[in-house]
Protein backbone atom coordinates (compact mmCIF):
# COMPACT_ATOMS: atom_id res chain seq x y z
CA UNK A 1 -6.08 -4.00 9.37
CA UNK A 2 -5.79 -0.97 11.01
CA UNK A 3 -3.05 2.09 10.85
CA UNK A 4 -1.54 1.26 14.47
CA UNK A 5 -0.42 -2.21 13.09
CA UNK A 6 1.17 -0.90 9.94
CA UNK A 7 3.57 1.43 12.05
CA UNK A 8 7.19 1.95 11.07
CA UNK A 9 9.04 2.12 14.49
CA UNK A 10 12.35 2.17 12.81
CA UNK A 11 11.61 6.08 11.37
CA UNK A 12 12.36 8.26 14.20
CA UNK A 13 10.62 11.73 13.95
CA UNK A 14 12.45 15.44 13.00
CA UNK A 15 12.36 18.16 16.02
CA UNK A 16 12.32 21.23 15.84
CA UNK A 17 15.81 21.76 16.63
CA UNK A 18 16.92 19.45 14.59
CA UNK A 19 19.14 20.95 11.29
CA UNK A 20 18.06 20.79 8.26
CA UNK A 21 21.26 18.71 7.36
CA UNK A 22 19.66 16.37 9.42
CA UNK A 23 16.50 15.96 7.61
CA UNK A 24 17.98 15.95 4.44
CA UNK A 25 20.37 12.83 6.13
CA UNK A 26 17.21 11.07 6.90
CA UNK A 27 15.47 11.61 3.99
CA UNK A 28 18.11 9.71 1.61
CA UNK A 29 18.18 7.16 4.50
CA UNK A 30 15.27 6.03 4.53
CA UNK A 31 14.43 7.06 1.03
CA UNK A 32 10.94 9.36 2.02
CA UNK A 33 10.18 12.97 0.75
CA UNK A 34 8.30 13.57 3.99
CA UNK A 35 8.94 13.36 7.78
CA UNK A 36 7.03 14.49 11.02
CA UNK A 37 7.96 17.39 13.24
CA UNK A 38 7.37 16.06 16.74
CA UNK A 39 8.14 17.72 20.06
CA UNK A 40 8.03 15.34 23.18
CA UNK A 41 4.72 13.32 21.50
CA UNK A 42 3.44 16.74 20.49
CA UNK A 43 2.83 16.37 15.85
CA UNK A 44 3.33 20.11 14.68
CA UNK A 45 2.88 18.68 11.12
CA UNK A 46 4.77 17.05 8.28
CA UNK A 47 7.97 18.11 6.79
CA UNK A 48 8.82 18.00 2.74
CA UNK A 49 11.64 17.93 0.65
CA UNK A 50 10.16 21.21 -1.15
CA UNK A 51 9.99 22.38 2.09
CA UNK A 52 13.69 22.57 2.15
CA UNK A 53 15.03 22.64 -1.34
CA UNK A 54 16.16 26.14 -1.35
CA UNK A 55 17.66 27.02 2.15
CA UNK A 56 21.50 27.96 1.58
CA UNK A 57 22.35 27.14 5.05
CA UNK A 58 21.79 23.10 6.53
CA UNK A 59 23.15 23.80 10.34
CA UNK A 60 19.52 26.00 10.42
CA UNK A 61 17.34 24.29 12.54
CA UNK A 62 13.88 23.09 11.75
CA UNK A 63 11.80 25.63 14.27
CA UNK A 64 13.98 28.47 12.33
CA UNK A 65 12.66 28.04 8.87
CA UNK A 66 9.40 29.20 7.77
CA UNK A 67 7.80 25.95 6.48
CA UNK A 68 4.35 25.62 4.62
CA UNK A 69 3.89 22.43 6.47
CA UNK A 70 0.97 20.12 6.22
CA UNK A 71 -0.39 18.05 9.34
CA UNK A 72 -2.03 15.07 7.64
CA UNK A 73 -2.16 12.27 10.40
CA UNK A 74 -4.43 9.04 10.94
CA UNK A 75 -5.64 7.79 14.39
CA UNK A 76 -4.76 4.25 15.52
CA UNK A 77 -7.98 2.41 15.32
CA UNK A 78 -8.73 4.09 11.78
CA UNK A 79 -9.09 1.57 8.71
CA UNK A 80 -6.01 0.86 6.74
CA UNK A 81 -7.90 2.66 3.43
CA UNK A 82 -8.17 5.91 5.51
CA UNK A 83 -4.09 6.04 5.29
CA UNK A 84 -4.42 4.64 1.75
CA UNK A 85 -6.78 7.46 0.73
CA UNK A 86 -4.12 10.22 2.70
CA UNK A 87 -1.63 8.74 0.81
CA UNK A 88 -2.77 9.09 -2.65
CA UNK A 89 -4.91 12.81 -2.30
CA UNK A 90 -2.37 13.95 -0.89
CA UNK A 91 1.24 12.05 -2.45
CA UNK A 92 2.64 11.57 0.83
CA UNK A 93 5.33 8.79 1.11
CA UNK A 94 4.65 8.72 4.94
CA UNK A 95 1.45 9.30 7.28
CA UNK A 96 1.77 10.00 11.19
CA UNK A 97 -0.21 8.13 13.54
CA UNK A 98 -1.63 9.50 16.47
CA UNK A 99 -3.40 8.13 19.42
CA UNK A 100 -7.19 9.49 20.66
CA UNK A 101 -5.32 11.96 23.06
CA UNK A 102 -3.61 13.55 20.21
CA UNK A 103 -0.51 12.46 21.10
CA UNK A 104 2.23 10.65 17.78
CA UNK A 105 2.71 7.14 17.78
CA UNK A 106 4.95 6.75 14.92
CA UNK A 107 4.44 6.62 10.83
CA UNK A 108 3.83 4.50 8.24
CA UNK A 109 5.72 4.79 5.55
CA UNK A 110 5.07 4.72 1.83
CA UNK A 111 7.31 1.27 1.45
CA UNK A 112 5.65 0.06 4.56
CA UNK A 113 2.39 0.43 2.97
CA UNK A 114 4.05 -1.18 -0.60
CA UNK A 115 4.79 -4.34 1.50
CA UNK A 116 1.09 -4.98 2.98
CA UNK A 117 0.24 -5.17 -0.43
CA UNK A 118 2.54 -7.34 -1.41
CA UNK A 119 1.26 -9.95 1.28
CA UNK A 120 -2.65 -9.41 0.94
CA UNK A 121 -2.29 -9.49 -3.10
CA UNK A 122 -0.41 -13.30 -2.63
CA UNK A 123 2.21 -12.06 -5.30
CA UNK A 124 4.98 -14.26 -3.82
CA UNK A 125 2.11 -17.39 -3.97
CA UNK A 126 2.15 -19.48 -7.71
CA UNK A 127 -0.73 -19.53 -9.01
CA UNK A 128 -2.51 -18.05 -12.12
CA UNK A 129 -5.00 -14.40 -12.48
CA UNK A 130 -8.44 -14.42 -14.23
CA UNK A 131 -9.55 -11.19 -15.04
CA UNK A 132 -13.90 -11.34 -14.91
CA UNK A 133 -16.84 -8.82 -16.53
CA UNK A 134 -19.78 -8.99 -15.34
CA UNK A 135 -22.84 -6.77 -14.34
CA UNK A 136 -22.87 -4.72 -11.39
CA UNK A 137 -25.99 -6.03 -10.64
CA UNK A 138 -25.06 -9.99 -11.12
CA UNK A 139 -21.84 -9.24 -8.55
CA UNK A 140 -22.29 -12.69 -6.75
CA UNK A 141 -18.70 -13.20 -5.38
CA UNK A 142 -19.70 -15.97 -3.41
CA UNK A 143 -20.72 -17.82 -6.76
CA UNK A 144 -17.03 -17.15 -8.17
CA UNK A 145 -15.65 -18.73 -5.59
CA UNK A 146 -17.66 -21.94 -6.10
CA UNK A 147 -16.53 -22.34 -9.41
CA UNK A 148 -13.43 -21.67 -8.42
CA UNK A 149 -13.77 -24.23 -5.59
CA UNK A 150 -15.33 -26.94 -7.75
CA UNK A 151 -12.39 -27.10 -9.88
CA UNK A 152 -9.99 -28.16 -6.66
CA UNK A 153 -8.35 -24.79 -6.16
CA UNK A 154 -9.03 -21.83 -3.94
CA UNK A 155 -9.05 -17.85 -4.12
CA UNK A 156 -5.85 -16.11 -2.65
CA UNK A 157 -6.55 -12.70 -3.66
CA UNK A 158 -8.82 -10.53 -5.64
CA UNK A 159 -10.57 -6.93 -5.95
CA UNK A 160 -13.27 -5.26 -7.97
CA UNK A 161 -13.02 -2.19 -10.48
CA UNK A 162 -15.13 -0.20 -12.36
CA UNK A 163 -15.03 0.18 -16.15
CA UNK A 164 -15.51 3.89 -17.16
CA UNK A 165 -18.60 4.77 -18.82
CA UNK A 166 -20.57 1.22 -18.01
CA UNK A 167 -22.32 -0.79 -15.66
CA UNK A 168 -19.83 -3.24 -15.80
CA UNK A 169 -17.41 -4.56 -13.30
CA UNK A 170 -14.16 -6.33 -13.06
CA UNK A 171 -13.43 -8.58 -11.10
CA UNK A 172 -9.66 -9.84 -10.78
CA UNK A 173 -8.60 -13.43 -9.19
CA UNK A 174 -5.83 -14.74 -8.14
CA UNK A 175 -6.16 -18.66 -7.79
CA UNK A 176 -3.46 -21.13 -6.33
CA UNK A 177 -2.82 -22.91 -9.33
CA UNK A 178 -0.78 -22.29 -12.27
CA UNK A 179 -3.17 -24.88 -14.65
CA UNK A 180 -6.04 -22.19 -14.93
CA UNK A 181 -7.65 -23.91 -18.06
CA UNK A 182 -10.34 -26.43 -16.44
CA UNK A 183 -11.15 -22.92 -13.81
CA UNK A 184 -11.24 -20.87 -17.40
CA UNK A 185 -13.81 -23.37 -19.12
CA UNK A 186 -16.11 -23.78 -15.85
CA UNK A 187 -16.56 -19.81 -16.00
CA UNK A 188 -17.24 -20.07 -19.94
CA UNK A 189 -19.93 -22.78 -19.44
CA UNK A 190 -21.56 -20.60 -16.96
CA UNK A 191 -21.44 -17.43 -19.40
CA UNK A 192 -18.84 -15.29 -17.50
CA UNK A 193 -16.78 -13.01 -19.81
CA UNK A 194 -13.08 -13.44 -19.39
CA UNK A 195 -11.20 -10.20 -20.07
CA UNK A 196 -7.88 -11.62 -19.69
CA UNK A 197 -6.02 -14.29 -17.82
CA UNK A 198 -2.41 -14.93 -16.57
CA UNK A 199 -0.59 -17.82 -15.70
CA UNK A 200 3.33 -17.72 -16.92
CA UNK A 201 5.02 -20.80 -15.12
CA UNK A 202 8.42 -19.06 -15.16
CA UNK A 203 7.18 -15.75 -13.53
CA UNK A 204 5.18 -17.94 -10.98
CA UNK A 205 8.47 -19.93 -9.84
CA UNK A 206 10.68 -16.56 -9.78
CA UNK A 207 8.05 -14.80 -8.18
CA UNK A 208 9.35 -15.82 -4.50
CA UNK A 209 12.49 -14.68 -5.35
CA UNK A 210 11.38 -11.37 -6.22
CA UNK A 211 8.89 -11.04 -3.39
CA UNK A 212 12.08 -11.75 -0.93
CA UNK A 213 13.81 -9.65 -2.83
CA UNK A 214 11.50 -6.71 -2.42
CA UNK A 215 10.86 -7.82 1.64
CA UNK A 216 14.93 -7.43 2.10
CA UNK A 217 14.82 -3.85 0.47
CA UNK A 218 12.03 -2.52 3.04
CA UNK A 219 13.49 -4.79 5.92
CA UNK A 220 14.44 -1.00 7.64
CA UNK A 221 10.94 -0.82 7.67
C-alpha cells in the first residue's frame, strides 16, 4: 500500500484567502485539527486548530494571519508506514500528498488511515486471536502458519511486538475460526507459550455490525 491510494479526495484544501471562519467550518465538518494551505497545486504547509484558537476576528483570511505552520507531506509512491510514522511523531490527524514535481495531490486523513486498519486487521471477519511468546531468534512465522494450517483454518491477520526489557517477541493471530481450542493445543504440544487468547462468540457475530458501523461514519472519507 502506498500513500497515493489512501487519498481522501472528498477534503478539499484551505487557501490562502480563505477566512478563518472557513477553516474553522471545515474543521468540525470533517472532524480534523489540521488542513493544508494550497495555492493552485502549490502546499505552503499545514494549518492547526492552535493555529487559530485565539484570533478575535473569523472574516481574516488565512494569508493575513501569522501562522507557525508546519509542512509535513508524503510523496505518492512512499510506503503507507512513512504516513503512519508522520502521523504519530508528529499527532497530525491529516498528511498531504504530493507528487515528485512537488506539486499536492490531496490528504489522507486520520479516519482514512483508522479504516485501512480496520480492513488489513480482519476485525469485521469471526474468528478467534492467539496471542504467541517466543524468542526473537526462533521467529519462524512460516512454522505458525502450519500449525495453524494443519488444524483446517487459516491466518487473516497478525503483527509482531517487542516485550520491553527481553529478547522476547509477540506474536498476535487472528485465525478464521471462532473454535480456537484444537489451534491452542497444537501450539502447546509444540512448546509455544500462549500469552493470551480471544475468541467471544457474541463479539465475533456483532463484530460486522460494528465494522459497518464504523465504515458508515468515515463514508465522507
Amino acid at each position: 500500500m502506498i500513500a497515493a491510494q489512501l487519498i481522501s479526495d472528498a477534503i478539499p484544501p484551505i487557501k490562502t484567502s480563505d477566512s478563518i471562519q472557513k477553516v474553522e467550518d471545515r474543521m468540525a465538518e470533517f472532524r480534523l485539527n489540521h488542513l493544508p494551505i494550497v495555492n493552485e497545486t502549490q502546499f505552503l504547509g499545514l494549518i492547526s486548530d492552535e493555529d487559530i484558537i485565539e484570533i478575535p476576528d473569523y472574516d481574516t483570511t488565512v494569508g493575513n494571519v501569522n501562522l507557525s505552520l508546519i509542512n509535513p507531506f508524503v510523496y505518492e509512491d512512499q510506503h503507507i508506514y512513512e504516513v503512519i510514522r508522520l502521523f504519530y511523531e508528529q499527532k497530525l490527524t491529516a498528511v498531504p500528498v504530493l507528487d515528485s514535481s512537488m506539486n499536492y495531490l490531496g490528504l489522507i486523513s486520520i479516519n482514512t488511515l483508522t479504516a485501512y486498519f480496520a480492513k488489513i486487521t480482519s476485525v469485521a471477519d469471526p474468528g478467534g486471536i492467539i496471542i504467541l511468546e517466543i524468542s526473537n531468534r526462533n521467529n519462524s512465522l512460516s512454522h505458525i502458519a502450519q500449525i495453524v494450517e494443519s488444524n483446517n483454518a487459516q491466518i487473516l491477520s497478525s503483527y509482531i511486538d517487542t516485550v520491553a526489557n527481553s529478547t522476547k517477541l509477540e506474536i498476535t493471530i487472528k485465525v478464521n475460526k471462532t473454535d480456537i481450542s484444537p489451534i491452542i493445543a497444537s501450539f502447546l504440544r509444540y512448546d509455544y507459550t500462549i500469552k493470551a487468547t480471544f475468541n467471544h462468540l457474541q463479539r465475533d457475530n456483532d463484530s460486522k455490525d460494528r465494522f459497518d458501523s464504523l465504515m458508515n461514519y468515515l463514508s465522507f472519507d
